[in-house]
Protein backbone atom coordinates (compact mmCIF):
# COMPACT_ATOMS: atom_id res chain seq x y z
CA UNK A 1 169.38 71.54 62.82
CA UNK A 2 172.20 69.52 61.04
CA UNK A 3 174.28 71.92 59.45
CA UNK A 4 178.39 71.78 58.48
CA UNK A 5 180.25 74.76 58.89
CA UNK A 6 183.76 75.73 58.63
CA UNK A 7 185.53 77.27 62.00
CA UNK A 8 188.33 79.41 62.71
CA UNK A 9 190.34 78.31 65.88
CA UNK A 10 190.87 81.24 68.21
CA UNK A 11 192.39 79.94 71.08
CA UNK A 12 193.49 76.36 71.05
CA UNK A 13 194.13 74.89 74.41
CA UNK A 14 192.69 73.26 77.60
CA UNK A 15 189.45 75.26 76.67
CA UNK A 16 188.66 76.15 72.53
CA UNK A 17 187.53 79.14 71.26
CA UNK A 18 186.36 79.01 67.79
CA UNK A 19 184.24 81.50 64.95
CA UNK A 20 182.42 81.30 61.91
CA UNK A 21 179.88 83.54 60.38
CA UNK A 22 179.01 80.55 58.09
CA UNK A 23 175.51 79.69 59.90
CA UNK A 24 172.62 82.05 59.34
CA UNK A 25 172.20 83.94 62.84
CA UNK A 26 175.08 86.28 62.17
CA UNK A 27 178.02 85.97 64.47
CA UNK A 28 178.92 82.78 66.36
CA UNK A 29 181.69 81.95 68.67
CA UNK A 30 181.95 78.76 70.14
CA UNK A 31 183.86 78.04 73.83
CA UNK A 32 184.51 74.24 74.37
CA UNK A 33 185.74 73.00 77.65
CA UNK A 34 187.93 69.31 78.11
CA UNK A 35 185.37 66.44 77.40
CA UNK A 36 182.13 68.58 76.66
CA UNK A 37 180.58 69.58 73.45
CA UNK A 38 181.00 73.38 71.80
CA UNK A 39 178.79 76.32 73.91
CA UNK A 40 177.74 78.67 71.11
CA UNK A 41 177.82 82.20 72.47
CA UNK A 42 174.40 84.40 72.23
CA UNK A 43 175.72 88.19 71.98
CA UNK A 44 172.99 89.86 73.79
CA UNK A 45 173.91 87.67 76.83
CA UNK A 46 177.56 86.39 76.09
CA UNK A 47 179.13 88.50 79.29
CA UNK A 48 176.60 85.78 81.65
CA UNK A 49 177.48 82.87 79.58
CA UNK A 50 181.13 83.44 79.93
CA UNK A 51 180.92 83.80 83.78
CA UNK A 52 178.36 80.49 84.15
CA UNK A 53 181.23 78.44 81.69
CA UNK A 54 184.63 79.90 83.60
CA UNK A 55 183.55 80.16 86.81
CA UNK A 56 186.04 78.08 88.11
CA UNK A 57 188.49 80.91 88.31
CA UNK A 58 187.67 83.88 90.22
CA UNK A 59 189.98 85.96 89.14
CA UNK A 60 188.66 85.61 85.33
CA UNK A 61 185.12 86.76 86.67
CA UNK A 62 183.93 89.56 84.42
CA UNK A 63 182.28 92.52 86.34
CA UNK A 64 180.33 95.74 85.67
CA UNK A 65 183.53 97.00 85.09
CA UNK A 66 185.37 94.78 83.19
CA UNK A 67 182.60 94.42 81.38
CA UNK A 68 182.84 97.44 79.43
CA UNK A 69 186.28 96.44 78.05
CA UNK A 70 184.82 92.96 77.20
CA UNK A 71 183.34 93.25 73.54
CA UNK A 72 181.65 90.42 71.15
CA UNK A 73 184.73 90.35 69.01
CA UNK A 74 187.41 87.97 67.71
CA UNK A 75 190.41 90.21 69.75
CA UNK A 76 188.36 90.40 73.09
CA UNK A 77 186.69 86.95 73.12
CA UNK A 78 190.38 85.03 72.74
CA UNK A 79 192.27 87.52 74.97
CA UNK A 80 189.55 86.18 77.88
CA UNK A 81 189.69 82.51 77.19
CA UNK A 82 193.58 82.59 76.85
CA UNK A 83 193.66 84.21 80.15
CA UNK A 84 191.19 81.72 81.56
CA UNK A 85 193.49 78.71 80.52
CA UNK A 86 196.67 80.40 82.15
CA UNK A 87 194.40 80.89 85.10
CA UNK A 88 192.77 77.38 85.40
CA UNK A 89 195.17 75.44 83.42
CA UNK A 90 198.45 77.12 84.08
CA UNK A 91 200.50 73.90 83.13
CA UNK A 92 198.97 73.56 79.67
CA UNK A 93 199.83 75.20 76.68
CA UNK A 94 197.16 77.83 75.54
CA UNK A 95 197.46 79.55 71.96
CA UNK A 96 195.81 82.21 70.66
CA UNK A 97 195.41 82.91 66.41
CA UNK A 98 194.31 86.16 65.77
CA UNK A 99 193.57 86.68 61.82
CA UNK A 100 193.33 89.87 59.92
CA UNK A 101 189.93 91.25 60.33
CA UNK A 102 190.16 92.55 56.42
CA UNK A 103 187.30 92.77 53.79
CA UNK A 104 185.80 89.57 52.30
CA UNK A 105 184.37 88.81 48.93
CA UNK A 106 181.46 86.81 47.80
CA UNK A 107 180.73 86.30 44.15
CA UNK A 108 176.93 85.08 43.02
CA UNK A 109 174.45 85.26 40.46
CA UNK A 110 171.06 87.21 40.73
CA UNK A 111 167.45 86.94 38.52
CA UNK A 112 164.23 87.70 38.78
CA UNK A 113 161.36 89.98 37.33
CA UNK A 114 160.26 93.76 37.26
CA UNK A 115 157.01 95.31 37.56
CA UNK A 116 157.34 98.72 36.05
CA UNK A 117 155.91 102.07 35.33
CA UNK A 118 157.30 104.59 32.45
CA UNK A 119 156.67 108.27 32.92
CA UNK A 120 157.44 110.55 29.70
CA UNK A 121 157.21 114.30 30.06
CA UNK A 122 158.20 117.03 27.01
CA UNK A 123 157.11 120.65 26.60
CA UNK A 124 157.20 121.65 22.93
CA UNK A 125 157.32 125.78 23.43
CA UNK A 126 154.51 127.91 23.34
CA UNK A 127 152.57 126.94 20.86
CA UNK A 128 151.73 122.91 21.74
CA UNK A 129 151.69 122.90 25.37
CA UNK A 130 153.37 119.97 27.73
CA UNK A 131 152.93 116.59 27.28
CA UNK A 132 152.90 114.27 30.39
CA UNK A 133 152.22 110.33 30.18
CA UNK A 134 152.47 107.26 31.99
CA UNK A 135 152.08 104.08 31.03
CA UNK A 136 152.87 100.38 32.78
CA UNK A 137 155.27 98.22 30.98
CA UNK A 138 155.03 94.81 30.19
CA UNK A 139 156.79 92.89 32.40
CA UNK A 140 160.26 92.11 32.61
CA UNK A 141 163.13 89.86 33.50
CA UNK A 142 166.74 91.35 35.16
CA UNK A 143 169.30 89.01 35.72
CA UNK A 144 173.18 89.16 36.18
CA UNK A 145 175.90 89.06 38.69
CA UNK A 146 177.17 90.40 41.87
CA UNK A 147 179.97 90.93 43.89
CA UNK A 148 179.19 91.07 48.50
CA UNK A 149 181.94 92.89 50.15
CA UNK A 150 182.01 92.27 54.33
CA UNK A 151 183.83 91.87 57.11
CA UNK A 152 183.19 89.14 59.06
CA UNK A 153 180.72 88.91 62.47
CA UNK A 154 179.76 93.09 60.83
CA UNK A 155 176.10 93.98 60.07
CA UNK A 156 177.07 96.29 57.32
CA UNK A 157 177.69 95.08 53.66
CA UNK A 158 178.55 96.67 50.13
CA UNK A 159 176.97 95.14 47.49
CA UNK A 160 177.73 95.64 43.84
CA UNK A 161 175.75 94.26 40.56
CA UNK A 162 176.22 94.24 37.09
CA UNK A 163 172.07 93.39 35.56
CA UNK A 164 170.48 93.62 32.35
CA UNK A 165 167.57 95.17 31.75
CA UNK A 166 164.97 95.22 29.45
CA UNK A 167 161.89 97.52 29.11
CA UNK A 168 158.93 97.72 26.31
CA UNK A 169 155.79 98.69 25.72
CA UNK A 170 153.46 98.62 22.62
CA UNK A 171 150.20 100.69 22.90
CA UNK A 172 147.44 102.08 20.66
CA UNK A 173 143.78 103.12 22.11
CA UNK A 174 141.12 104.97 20.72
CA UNK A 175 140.20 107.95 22.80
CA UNK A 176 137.98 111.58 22.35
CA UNK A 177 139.85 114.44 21.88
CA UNK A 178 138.46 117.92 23.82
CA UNK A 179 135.83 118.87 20.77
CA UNK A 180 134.69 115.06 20.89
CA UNK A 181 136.98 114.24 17.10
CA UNK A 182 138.18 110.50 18.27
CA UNK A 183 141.92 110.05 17.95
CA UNK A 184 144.24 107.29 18.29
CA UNK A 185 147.13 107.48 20.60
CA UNK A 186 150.30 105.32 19.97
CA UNK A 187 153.13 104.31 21.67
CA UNK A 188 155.82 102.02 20.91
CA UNK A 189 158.77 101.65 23.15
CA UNK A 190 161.41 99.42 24.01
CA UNK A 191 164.99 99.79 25.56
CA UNK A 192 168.04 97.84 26.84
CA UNK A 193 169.69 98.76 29.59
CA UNK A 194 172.82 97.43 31.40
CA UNK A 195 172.80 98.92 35.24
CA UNK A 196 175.33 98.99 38.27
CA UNK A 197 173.66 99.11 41.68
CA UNK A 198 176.26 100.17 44.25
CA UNK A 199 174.30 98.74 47.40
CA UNK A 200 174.45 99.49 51.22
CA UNK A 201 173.56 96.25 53.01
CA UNK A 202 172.45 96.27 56.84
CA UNK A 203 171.81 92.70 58.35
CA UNK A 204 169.46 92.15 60.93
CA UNK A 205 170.74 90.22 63.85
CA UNK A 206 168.53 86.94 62.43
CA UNK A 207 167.37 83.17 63.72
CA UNK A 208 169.09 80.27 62.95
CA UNK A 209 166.82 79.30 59.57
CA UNK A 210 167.16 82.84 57.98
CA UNK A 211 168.49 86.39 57.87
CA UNK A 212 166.70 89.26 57.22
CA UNK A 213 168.56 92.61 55.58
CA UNK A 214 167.81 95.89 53.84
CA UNK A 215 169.34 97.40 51.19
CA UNK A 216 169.72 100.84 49.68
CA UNK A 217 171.65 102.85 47.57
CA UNK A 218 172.33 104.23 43.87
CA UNK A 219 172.19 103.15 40.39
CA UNK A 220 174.29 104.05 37.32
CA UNK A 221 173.07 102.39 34.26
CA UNK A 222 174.09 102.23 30.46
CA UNK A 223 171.28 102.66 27.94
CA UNK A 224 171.30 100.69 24.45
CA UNK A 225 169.30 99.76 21.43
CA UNK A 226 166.67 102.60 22.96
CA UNK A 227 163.38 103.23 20.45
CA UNK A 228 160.42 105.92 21.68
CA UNK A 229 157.75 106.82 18.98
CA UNK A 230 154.78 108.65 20.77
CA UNK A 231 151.77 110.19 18.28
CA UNK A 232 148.78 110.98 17.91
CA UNK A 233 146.59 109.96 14.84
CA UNK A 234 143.36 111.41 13.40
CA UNK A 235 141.14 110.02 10.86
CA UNK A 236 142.43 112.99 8.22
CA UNK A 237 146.10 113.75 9.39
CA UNK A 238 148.58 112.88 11.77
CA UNK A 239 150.06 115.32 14.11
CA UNK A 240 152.50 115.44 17.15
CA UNK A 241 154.20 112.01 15.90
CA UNK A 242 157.91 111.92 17.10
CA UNK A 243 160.39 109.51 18.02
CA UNK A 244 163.13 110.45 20.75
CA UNK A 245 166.64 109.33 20.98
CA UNK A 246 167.18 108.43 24.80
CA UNK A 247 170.29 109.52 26.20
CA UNK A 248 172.89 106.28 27.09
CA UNK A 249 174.14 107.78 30.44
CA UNK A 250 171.59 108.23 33.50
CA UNK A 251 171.17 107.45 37.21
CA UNK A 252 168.63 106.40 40.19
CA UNK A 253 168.19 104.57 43.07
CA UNK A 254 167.06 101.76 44.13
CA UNK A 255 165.66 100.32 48.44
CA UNK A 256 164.47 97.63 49.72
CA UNK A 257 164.65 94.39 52.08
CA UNK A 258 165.42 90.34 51.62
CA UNK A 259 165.81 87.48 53.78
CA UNK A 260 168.90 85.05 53.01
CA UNK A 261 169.67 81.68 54.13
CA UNK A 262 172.59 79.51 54.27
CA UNK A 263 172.76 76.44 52.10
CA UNK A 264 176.31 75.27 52.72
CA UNK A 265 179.28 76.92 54.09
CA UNK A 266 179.72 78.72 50.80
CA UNK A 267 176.78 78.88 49.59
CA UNK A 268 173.74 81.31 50.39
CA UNK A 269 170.32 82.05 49.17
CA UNK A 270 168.40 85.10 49.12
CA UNK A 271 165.38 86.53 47.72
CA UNK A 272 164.92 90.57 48.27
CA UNK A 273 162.33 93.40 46.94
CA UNK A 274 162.86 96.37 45.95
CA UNK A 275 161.62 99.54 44.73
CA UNK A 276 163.64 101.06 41.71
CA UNK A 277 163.58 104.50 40.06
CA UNK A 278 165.86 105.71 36.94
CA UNK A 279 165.83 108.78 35.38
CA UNK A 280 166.83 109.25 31.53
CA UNK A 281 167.17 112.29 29.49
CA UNK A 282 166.87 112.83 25.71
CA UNK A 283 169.26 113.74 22.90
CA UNK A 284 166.72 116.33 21.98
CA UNK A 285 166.69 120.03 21.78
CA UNK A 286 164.35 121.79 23.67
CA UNK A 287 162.18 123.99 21.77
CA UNK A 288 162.19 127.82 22.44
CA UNK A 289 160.21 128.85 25.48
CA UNK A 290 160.33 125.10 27.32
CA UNK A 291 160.40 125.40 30.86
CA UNK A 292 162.46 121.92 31.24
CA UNK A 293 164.03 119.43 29.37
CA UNK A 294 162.57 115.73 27.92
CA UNK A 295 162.70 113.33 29.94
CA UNK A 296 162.05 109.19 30.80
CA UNK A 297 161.16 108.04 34.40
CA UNK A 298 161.07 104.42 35.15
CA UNK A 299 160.03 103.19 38.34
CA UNK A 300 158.70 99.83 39.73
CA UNK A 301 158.97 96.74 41.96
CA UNK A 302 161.58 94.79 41.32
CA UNK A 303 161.91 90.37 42.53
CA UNK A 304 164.95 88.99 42.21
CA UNK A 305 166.78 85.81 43.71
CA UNK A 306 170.07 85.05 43.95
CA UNK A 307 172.80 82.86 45.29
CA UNK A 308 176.51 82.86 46.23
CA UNK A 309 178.95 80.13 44.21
């Protein structure tokens, strides 16, 4: 597959060493010998590969034993081919660049949509019992950005995203109440929310069309513009109507798994799922005699896409 990528040189001499982790399989090194096109490197087999393409000096051949010492990394990977050249080519100027194996950044832009359900639980004392609902909201759109931190040729990844959220829901039915008197139960709902996933990323080692990875971790998120009215209405009288103030400040977590695929050197394209759950308390009091405090639970599927720049 045509694809261009940008290369670090490791070792420049009589035979090249190069990296990138720009191509979607994960980590690549690259040996070139004099006249012949790159070798790319397979990790599960590399120590084999290295012995078929230096075998031309003996005293570079890596054993059981040196084997151990030999790792799939930038330090380990020049150190052998610059002692190859001084082996095989010891007239020839060999060079090795080692870079600072530090923390990278990549910036991009996520969207998508949410599937979600809203729990509401309240116990108003003695005298009116618990109330416990759940209802599916409408669906939503999230969108917003994101910041990957990595190290290079490293499965492991910190993700970090600033979305926006929005949830509603608008619903009246007519239903029998326990002596058969038909009621009508309301609820209108809609909130804002701005949230901060703090993400654990694991890569899987991946072919050369796609990567898959999972992701898991917590989210803080910032409530705003929050309405809740919840009542009950009879054909005489209306009872048990209330609206709640939601509390701005609350926290969940969210897990789940995506596949992402390199565009350009720069550029990369994933699309993950994942399976989110935040929990909000209320401004309110809790009457006398309640076991536990008000509270929102919002839970769901989540689709988003979302790209590097």
């Amino acid at each position: 597959m045509q694809q261009t990528v940008f290369m670090k040189v490791l070792v420049k001499g009589p035979v090249n060493l190069y990296a990138t982790d720009d191509l979607s399989n994960g980590d690549t090194y690259l040996v070139q010998k004099p006249g012949e096109k790159p070798h790319q490197l397979r990790k599960k087999v590399f120590l084999g590969e290295l012995n078929l393409l230096l075998s031309e000096c003996p005293e570079f051949k890596v054993d059981n034993k040196s084997a151990k010492k030999l790792k799939f990394t930038d330090e380990k990977l020049s150190s052998a081919v610059h002692a190859y050249n001084a082996c095989r080519y010891p007239q020839e100027p060999s060079q090795r660049f080692l870079f600072k194996d530090g923390p990278l950044l990549r910036f991009g832009l996520r969207v998508g949509t949410q599937f979600s359900r809203m729990e509401y639980m309240a116990n108003q004392g003695f005298t009116r019992g618990e109330v416990k609902e759940q209802f599916f909201l409408a669906p939503g759109v999230t969108g917003g950005a994101f910041v990957n931190i990595f190290k290079a040729h490293k499965p492991f990844a910190l993700q970090a995203e600033l979305l926006f959220k929005r949830y509603a829901k608008d619903y009246t039915a007519e239903e029998g109440g326990v002596s058969g008197v038909p009621y009508t139960r309301v609820v209108n709902f809609k909130t804002n929310m701005l949230q901060l996933p703090l993400l654990l990323q694991y890569k899987l080692p991946g072919k050369q069309y796609a990567q898959p990875y999972f992701i898991a971790g917590p989210v803080f998120s910032y409530t705003f513009n929050s309405n809740f009215k919840y009542g009950i209405r009879y054909t005489s009288s209306s009872v048990d109507n209330r609206t709640e103030d939601i509390s701005h400040f609350s926290f969940g977590y969210a897990i789940g798994a995506g596949i992402q695929r390199s565009l350009t050197s720069k550029n990369r394209l994933a699309l993950d799922i994942r399976y989110n759950t935040d929990y909000v308390r209320t401004y309110q009091r809790d009457p006398i005699g309640s076991p536990g405090p008000r509270r929102f639970t919002f839970s769901g599927l989540q689709l988003t896409t979302g790209i590097t720049l």
